[in-house]
PDB file of N, CA and C in Angstrom:
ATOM      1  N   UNK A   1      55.434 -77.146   4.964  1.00  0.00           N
ATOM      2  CA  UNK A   1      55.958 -75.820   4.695  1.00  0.00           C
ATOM      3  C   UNK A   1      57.372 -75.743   5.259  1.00  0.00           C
ATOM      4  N   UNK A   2      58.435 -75.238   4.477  1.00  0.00           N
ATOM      5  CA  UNK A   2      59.763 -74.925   4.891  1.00  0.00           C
ATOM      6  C   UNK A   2      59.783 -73.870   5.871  1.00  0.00           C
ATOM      7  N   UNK A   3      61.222 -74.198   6.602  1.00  0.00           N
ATOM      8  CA  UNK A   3      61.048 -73.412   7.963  1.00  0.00           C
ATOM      9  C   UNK A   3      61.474 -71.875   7.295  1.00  0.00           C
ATOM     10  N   UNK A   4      61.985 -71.759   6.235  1.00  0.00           N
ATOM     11  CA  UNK A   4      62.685 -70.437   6.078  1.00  0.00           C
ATOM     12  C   UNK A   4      61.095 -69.539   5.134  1.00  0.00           C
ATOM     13  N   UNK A   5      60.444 -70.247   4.909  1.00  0.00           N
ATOM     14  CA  UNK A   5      58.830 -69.798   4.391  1.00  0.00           C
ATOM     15  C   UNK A   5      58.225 -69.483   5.439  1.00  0.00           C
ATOM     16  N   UNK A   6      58.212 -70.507   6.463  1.00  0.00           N
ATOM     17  CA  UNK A   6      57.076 -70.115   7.683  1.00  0.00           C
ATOM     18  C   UNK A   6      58.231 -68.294   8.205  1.00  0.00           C
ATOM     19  N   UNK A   7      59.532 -68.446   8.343  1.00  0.00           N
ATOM     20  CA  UNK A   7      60.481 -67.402   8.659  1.00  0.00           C
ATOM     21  C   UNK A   7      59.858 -66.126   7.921  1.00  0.00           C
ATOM     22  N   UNK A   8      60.250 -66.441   6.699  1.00  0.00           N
ATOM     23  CA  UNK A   8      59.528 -64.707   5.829  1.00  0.00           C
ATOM     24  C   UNK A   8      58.039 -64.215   6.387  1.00  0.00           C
ATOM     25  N   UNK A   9      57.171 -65.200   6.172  1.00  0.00           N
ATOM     26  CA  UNK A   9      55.873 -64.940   6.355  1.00  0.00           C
ATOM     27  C   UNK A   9      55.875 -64.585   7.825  1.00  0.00           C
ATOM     28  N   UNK A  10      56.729 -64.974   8.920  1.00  0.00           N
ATOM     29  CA  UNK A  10      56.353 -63.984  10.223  1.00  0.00           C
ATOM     30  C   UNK A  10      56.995 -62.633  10.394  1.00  0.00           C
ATOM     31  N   UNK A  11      57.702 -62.650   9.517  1.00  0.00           N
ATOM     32  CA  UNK A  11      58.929 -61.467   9.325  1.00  0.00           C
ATOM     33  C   UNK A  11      57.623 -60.457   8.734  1.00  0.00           C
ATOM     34  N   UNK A  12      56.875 -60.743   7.629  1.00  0.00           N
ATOM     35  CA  UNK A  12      55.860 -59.439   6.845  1.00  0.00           C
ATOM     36  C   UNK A  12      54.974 -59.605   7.622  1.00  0.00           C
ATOM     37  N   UNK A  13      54.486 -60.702   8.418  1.00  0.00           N
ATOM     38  CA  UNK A  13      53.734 -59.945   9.497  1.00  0.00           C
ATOM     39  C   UNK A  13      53.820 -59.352  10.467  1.00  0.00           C
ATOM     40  N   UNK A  14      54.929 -59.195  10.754  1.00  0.00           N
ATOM     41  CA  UNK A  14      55.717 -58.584  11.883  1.00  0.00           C
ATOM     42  C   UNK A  14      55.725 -57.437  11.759  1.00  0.00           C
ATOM     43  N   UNK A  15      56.202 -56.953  10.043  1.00  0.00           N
ATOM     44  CA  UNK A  15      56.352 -55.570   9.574  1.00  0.00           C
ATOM     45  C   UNK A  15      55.194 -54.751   9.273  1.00  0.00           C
ATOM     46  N   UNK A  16      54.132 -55.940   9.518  1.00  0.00           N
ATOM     47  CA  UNK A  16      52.829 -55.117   8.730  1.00  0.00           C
ATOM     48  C   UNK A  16      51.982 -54.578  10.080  1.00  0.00           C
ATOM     49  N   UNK A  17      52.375 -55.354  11.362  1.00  0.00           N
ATOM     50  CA  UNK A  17      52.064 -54.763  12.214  1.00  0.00           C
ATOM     51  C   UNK A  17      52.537 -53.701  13.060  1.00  0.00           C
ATOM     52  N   UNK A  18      54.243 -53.687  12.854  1.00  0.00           N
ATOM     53  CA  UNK A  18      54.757 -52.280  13.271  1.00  0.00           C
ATOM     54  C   UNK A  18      54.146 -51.197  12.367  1.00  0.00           C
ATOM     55  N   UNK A  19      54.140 -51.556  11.313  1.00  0.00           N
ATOM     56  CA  UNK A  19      53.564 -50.419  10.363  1.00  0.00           C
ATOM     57  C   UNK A  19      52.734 -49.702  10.485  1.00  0.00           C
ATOM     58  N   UNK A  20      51.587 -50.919  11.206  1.00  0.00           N
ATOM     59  CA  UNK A  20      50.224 -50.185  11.442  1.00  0.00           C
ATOM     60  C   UNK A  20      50.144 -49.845  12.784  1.00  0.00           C
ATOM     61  N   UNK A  21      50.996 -49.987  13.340  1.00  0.00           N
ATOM     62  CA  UNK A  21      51.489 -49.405  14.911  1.00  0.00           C
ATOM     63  C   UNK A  21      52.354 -47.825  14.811  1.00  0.00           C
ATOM     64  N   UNK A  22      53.136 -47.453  13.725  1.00  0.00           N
ATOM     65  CA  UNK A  22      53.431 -46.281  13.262  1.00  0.00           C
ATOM     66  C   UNK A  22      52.834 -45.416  12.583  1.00  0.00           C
ATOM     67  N   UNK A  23      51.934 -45.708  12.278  1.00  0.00           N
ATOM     68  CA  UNK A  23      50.866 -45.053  11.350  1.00  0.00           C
ATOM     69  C   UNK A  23      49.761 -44.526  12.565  1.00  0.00           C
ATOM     70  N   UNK A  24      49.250 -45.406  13.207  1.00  0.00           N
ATOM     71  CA  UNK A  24      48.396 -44.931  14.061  1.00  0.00           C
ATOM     72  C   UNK A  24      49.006 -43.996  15.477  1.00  0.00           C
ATOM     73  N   UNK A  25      50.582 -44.326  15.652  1.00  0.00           N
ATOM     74  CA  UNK A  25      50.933 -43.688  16.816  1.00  0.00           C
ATOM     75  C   UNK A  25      50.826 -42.347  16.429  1.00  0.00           C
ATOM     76  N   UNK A  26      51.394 -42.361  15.017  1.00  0.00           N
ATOM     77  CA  UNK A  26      51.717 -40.952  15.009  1.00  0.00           C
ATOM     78  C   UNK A  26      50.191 -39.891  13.540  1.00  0.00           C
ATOM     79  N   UNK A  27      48.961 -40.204  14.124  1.00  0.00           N
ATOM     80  CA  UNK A  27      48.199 -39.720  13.948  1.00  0.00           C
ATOM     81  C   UNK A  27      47.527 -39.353  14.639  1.00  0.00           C
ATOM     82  N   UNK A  28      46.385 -38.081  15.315  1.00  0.00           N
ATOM     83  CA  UNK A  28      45.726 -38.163  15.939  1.00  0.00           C
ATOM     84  C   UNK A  28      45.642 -36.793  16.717  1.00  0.00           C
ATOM     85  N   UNK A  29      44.894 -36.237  17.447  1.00  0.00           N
ATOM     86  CA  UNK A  29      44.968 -34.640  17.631  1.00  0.00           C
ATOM     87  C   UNK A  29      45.801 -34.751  19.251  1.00  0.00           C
ATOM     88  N   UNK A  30      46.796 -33.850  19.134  1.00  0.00           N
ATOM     89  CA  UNK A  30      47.379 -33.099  19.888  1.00  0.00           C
ATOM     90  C   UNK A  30      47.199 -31.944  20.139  1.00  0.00           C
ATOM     91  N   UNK A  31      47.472 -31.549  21.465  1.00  0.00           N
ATOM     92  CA  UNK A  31      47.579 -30.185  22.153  1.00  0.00           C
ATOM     93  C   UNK A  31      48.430 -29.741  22.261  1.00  0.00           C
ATOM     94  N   UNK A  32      48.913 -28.528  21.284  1.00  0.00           N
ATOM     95  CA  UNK A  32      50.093 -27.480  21.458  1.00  0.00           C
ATOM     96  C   UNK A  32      49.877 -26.848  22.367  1.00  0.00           C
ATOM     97  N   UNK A  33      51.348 -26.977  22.890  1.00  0.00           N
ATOM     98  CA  UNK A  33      51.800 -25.721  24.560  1.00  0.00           C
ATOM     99  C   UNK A  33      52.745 -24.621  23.498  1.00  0.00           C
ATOM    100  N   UNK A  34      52.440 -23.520  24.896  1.00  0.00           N
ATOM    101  CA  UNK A  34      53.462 -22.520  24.604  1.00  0.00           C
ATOM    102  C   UNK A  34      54.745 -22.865  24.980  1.00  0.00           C
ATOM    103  N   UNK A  35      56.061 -22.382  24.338  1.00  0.00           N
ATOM    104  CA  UNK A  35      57.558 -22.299  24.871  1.00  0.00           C
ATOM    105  C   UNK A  35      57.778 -20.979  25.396  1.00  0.00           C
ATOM    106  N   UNK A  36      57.077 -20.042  25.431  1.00  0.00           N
ATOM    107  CA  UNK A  36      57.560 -18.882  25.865  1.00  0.00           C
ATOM    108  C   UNK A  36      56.222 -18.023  26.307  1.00  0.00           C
ATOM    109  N   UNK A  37      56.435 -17.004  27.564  1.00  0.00           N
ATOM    110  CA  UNK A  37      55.275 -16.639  28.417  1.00  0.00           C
ATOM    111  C   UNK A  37      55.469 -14.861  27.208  1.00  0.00           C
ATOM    112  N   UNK A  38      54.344 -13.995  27.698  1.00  0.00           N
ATOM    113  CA  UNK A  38      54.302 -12.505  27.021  1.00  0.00           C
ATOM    114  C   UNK A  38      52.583 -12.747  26.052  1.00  0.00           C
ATOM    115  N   UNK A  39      52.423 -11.690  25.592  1.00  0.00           N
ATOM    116  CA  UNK A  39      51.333 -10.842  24.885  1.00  0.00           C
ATOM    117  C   UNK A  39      50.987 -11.897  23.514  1.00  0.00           C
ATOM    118  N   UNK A  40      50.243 -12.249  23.063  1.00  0.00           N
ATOM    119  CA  UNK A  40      49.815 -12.875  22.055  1.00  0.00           C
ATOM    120  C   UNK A  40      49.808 -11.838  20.869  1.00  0.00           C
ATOM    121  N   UNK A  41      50.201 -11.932  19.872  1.00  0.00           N
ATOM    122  CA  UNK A  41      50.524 -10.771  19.149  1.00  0.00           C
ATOM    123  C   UNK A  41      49.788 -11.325  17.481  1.00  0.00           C
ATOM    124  N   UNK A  42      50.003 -12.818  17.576  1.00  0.00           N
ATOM    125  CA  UNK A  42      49.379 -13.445  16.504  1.00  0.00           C
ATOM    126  C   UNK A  42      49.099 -14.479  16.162  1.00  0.00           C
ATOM    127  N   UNK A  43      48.018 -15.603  15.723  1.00  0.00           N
ATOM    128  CA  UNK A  43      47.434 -16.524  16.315  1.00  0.00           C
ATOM    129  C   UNK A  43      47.097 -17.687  14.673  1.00  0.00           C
ATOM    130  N   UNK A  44      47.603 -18.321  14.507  1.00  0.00           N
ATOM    131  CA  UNK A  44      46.968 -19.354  13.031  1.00  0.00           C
ATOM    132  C   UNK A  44      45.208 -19.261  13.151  1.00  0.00           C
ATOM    133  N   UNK A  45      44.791 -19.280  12.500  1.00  0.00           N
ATOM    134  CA  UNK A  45      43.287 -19.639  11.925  1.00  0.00           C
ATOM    135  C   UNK A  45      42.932 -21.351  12.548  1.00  0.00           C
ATOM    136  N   UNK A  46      41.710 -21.715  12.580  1.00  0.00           N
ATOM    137  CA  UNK A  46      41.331 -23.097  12.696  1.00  0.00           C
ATOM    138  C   UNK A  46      41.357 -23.502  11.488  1.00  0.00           C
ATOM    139  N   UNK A  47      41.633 -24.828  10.561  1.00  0.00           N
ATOM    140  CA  UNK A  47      41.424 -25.284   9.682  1.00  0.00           C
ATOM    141  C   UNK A  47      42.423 -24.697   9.043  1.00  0.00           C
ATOM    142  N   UNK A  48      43.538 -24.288   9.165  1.00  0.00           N
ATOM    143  CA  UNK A  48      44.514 -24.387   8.960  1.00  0.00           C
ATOM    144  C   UNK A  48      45.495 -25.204   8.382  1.00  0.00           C
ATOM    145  N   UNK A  49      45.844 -25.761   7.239  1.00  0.00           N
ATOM    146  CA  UNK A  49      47.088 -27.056   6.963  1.00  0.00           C
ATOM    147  C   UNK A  49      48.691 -26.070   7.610  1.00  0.00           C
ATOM    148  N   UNK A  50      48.845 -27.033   8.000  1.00  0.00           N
ATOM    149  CA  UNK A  50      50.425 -26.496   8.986  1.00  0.00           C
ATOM    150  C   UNK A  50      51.269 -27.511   8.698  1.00  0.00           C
ATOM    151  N   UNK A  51      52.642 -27.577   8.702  1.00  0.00           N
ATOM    152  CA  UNK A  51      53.459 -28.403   8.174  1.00  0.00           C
ATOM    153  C   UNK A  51      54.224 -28.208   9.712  1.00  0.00           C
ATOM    154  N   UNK A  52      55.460 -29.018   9.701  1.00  0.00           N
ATOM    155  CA  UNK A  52      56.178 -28.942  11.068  1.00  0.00           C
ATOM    156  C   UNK A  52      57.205 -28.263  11.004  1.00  0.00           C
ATOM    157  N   UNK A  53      57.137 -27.007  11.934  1.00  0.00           N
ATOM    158  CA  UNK A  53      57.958 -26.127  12.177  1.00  0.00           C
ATOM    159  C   UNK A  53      56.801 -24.961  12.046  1.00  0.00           C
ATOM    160  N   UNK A  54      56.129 -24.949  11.867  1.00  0.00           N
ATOM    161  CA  UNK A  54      55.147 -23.921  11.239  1.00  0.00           C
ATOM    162  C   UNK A  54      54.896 -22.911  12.401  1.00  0.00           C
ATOM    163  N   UNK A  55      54.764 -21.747  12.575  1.00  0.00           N
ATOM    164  CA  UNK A  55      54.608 -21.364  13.631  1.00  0.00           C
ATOM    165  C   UNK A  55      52.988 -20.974  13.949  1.00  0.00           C
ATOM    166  N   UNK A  56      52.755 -21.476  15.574  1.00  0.00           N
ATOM    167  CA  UNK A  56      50.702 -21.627  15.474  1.00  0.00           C
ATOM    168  C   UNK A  56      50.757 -20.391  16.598  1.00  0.00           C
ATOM    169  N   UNK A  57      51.750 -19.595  16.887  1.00  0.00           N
ATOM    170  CA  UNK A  57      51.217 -18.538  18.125  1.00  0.00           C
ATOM    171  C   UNK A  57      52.905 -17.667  18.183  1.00  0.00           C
ATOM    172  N   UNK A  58      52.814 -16.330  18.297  1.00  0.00           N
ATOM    173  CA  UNK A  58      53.278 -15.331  18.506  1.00  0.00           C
ATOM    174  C   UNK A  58      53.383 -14.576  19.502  1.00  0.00           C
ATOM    175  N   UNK A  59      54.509 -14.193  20.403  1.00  0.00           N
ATOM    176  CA  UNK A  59      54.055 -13.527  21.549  1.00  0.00           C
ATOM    177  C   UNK A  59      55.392 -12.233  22.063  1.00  0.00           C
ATOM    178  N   UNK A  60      54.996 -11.182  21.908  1.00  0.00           N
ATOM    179  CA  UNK A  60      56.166  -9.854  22.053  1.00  0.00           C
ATOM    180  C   UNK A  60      57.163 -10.756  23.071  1.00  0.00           C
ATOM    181  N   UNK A  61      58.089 -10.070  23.058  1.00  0.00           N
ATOM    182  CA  UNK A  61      59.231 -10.058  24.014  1.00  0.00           C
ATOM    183  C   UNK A  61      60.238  -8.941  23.814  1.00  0.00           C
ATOM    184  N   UNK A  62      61.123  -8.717  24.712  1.00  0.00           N
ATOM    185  CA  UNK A  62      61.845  -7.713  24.682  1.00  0.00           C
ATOM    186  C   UNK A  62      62.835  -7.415  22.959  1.00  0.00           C
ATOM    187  N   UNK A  63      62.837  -8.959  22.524  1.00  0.00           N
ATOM    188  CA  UNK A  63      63.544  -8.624  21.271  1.00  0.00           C
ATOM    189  C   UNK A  63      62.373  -8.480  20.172  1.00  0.00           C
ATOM    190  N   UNK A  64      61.048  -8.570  20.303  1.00  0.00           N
ATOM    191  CA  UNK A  64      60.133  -8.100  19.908  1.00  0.00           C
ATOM    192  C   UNK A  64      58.866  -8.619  19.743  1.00  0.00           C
ATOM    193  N   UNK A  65      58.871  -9.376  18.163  1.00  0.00           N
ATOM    194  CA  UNK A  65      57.274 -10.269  18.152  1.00  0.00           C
ATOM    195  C   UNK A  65      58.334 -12.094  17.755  1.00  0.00           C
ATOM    196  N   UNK A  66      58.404 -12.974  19.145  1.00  0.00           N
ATOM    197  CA  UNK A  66      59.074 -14.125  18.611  1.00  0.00           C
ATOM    198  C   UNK A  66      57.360 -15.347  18.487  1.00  0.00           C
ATOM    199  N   UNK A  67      58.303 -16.823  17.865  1.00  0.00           N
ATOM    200  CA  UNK A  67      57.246 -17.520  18.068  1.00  0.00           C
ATOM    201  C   UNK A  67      57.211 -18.210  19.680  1.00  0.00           C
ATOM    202  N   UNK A  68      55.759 -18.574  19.795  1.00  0.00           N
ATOM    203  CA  UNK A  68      55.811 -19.064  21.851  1.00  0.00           C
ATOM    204  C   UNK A  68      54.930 -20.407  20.795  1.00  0.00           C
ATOM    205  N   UNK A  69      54.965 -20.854  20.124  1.00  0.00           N
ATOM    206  CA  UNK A  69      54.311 -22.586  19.458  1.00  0.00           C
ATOM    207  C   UNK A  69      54.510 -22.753  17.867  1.00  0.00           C
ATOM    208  N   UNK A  70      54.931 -23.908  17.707  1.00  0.00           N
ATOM    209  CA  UNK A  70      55.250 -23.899  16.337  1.00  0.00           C
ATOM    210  C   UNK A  70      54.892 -25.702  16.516  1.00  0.00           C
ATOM    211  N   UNK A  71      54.462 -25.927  15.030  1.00  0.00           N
ATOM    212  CA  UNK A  71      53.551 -27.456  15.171  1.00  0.00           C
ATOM    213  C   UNK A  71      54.996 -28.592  14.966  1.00  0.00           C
ATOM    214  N   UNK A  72      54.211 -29.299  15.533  1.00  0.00           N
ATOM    215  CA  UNK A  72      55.121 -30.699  16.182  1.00  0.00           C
ATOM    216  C   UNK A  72      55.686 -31.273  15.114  1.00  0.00           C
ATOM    217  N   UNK A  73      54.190 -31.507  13.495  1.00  0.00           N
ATOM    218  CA  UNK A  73      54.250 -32.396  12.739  1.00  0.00           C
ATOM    219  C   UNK A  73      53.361 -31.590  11.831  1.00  0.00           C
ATOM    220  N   UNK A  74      53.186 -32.513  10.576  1.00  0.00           N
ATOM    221  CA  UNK A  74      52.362 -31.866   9.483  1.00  0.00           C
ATOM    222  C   UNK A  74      50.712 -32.028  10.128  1.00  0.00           C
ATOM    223  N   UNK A  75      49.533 -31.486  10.033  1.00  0.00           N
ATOM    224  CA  UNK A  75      48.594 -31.354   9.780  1.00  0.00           C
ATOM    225  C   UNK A  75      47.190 -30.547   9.726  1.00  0.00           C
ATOM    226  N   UNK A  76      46.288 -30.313  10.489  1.00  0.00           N
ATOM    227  CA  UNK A  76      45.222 -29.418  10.565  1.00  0.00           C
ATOM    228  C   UNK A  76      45.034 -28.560  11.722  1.00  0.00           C
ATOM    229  N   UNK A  77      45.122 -27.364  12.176  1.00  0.00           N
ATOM    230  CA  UNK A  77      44.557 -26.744  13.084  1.00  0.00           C
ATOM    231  C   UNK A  77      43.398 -27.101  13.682  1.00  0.00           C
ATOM    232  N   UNK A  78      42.769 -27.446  14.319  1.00  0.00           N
ATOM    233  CA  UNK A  78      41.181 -27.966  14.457  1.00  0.00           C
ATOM    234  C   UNK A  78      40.758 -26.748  15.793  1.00  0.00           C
ATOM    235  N   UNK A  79      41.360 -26.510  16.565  1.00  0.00           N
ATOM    236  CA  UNK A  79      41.071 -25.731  17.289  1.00  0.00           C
ATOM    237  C   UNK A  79      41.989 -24.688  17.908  1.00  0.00           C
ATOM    238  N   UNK A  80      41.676 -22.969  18.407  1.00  0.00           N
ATOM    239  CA  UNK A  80      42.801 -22.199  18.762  1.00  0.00           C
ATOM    240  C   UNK A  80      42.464 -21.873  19.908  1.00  0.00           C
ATOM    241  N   UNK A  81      43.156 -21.803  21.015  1.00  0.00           N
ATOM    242  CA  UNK A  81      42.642 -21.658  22.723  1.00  0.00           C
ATOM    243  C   UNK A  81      42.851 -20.331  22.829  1.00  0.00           C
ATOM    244  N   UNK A  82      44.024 -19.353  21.891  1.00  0.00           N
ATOM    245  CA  UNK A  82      44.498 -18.184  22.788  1.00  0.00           C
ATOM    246  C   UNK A  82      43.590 -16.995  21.527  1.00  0.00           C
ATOM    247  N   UNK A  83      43.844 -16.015  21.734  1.00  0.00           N
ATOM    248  CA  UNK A  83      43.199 -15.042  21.081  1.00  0.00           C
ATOM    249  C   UNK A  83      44.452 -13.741  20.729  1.00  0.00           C
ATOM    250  N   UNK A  84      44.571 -12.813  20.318  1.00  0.00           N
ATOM    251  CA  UNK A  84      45.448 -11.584  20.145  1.00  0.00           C
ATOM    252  C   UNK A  84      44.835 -10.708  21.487  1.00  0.00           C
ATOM    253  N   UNK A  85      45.945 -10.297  22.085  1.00  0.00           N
ATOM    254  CA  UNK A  85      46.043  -9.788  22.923  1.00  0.00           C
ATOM    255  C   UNK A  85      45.997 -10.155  24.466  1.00  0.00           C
ATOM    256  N   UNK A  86      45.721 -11.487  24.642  1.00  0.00           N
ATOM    257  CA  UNK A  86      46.212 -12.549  25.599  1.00  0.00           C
ATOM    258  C   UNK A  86      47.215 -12.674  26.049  1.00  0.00           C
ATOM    259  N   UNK A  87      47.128 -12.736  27.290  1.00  0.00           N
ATOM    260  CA  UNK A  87      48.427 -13.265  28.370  1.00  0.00           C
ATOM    261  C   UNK A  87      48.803 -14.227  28.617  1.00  0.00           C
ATOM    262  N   UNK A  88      49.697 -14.740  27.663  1.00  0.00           N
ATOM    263  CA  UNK A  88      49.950 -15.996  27.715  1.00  0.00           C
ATOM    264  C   UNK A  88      51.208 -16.769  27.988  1.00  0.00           C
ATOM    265  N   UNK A  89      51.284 -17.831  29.587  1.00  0.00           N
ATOM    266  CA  UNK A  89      51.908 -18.333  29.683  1.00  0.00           C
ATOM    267  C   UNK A  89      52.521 -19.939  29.378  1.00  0.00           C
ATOM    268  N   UNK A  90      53.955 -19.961  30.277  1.00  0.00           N
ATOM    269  CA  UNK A  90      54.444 -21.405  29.199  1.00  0.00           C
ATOM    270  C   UNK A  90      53.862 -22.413  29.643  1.00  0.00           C
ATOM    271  N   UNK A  91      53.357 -23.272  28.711  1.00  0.00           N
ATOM    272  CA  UNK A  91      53.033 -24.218  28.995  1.00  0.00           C
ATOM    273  C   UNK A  91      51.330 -24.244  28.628  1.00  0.00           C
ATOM    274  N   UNK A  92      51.018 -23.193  28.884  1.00  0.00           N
ATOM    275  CA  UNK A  92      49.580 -22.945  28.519  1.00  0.00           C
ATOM    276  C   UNK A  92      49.291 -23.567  26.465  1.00  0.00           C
ATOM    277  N   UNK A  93      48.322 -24.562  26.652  1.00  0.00           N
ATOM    278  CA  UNK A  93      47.707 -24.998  25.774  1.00  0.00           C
ATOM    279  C   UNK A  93      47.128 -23.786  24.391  1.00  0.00           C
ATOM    280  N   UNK A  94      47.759 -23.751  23.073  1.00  0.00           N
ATOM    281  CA  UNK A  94      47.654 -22.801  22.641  1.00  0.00           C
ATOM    282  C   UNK A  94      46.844 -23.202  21.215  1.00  0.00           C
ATOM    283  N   UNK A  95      46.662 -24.386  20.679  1.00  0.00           N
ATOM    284  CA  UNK A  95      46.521 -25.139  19.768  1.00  0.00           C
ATOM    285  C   UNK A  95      45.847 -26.239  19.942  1.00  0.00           C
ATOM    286  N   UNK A  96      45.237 -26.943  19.160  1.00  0.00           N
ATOM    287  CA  UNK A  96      44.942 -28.475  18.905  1.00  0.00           C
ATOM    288  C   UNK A  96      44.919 -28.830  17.285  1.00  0.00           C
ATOM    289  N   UNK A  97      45.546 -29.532  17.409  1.00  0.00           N
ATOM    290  CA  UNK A  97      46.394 -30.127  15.777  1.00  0.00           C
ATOM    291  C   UNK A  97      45.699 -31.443  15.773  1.00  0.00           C
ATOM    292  N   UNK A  98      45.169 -31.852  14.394  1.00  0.00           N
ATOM    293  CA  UNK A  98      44.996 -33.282  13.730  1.00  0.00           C
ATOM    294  C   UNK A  98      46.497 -33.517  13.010  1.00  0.00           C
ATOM    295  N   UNK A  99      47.237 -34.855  13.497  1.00  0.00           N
ATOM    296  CA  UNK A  99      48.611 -34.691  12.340  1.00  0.00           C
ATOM    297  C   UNK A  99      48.231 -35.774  12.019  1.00  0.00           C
ATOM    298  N   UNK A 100      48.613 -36.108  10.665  1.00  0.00           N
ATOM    299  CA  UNK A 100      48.757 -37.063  10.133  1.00  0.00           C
ATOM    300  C   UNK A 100      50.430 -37.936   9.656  1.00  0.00           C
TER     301      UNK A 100
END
């Protein structure tokens, strides 16, 4: 076998394993935090499809109703920790997302 054959063939396996090293990093359920402390005002559903940027929690502030979590990445709501009318601070776990 030529050396520039044995070359390609470690090169696509190389790629086929980052691949499947990117695929799996970035799947898998995460826990959304809050960015901002105040009143829970409005909350996503479980089973939810959410795309990224999406906003998963609502919370008053002086300029009124802003978002305190918005999803990381595209995928499923699977679980919601906070409720409407909750006191909720930063950092506090507000979400759990399946992304794909």
């Amino acid at each position: 076998m030529k050396n520039s054959t044995k070359i390609g063939m470690a090169i696509i396996a190389a790629a086929s394993i980052l691949g499947a090293a990117y695929v799996y990093a970035f799947t898998g359920v995460v826990e959304e935090k809050a960015i901002m402390a105040g009143t829970v005002v409005s909350v996503v559903e479980p089973g939810t499809a959410v795309k990224e940027g999406d906003v998963l929690v609502t919370v008053t502030s002086l300029a009124g109703a802003v978002p305190a979590s918005r999803a990381a990445a595209d995928g499923v709501v699977k679980e919601v920790k906070v409720v409407k009318g909750q006191s909720l601070n930063k950092q506090d776990v507000v979400a759990v997302i399946e992304y794909r």
